[in-house]
Protein backbone atom coordinates (compact mmCIF):
# COMPACT_ATOMS: atom_id res chain seq x y z
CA UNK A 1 0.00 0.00 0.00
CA UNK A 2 1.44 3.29 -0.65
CA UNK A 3 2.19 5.92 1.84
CA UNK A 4 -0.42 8.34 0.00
CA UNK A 5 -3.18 5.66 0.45
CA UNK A 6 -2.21 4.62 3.99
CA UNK A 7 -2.58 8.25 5.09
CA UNK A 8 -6.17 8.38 3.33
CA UNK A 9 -6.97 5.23 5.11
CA UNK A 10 -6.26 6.44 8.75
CA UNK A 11 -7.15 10.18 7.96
CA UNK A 12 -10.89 8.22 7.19
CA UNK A 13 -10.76 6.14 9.92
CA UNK A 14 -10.52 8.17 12.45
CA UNK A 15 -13.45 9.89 11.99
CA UNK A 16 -16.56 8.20 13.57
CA UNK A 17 -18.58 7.96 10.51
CA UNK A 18 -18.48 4.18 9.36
CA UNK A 19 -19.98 2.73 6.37
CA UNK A 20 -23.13 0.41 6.99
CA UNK A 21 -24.01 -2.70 4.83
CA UNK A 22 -27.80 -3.50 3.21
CA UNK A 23 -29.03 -4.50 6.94
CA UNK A 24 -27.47 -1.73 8.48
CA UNK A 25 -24.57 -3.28 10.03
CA UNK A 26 -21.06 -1.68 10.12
CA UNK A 27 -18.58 -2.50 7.54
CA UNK A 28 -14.88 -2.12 8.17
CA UNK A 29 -12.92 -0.55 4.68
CA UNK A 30 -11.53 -3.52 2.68
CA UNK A 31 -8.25 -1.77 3.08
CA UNK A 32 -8.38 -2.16 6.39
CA UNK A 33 -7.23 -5.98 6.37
CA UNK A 34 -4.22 -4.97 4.52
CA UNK A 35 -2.78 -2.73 7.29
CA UNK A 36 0.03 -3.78 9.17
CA UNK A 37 0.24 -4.21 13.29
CA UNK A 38 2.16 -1.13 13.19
CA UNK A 39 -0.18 0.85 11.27
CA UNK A 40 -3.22 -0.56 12.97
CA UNK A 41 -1.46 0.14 16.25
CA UNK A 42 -1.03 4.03 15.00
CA UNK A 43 -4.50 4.19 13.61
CA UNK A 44 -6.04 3.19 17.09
CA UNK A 45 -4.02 5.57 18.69
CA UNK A 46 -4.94 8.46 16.37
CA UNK A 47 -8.68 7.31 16.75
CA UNK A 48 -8.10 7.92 20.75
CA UNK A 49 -5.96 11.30 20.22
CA UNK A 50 -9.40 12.87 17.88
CA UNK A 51 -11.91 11.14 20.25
CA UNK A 52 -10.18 13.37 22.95
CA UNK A 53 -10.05 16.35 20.66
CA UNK A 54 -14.01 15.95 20.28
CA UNK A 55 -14.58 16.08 23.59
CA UNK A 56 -12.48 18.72 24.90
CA UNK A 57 -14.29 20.79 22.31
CA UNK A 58 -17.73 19.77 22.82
CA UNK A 59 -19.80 21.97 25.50
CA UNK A 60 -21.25 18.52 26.90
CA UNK A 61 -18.13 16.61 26.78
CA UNK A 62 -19.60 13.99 23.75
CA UNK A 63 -17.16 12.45 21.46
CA UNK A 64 -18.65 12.02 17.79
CA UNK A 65 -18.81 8.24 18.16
CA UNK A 66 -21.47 8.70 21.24
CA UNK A 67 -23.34 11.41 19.25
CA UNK A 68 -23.36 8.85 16.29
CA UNK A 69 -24.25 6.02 18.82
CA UNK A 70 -27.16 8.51 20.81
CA UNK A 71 -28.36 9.29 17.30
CA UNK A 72 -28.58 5.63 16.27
CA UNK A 73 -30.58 4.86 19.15
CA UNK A 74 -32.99 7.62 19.32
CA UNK A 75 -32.00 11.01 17.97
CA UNK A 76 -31.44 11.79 21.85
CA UNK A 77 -28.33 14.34 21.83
C-alpha cells in the first residue's frame, strides 16, 4: 500500500462515521485488512488522540462516536 493511500486510510478512519451494509450493520474498509500491526497500532491511537479532541471541544463533553451512537438509538443528543 502506498504511503499516500495509507494516510487516506487512517485520515478516514478516524473519523466516527463508518460505512453500513444493506441491513445496516457496520462494515470495516476492505483496506483495512491490509494494514500492518504497526499501522493498525497508529491508527487506534490516532482514533483515541481525535476522540479526545471531540470532547475537549464539545460543551457537553460527547465524542462524535457517542453522538453517532445517541443518534442511532434515538436522535437523543
Amino acid at each position: 500500500m502506498s504511503e499516500r493511500k495509507l494516510d487516506e486510510l487512517v485520515e478516514a478512519s478516524v473519523t466516527a462515521h463508518r460505512e453500513r451494509d444493506l441491513e445496516g450493520r457496520l462494515t470495516p474498509l476492505a483496506e483495512w485488512w491490509d494494514l500492518a500491526p504497526a499501522a493498525l497500532d497508529d491508527l487506534f491511537q490516532r482514533q483515541l488522540l481525535t476522540r479526545e479532541i471531540e470532547r475537549v471541544l464539545d460543551p457537553q463533553g460527547r465524542s462524535a462516536t457517542v453522538k453517532a451512537v445517541l443518534a442511532r438509538i434515538g436522535g437523543a443528543y
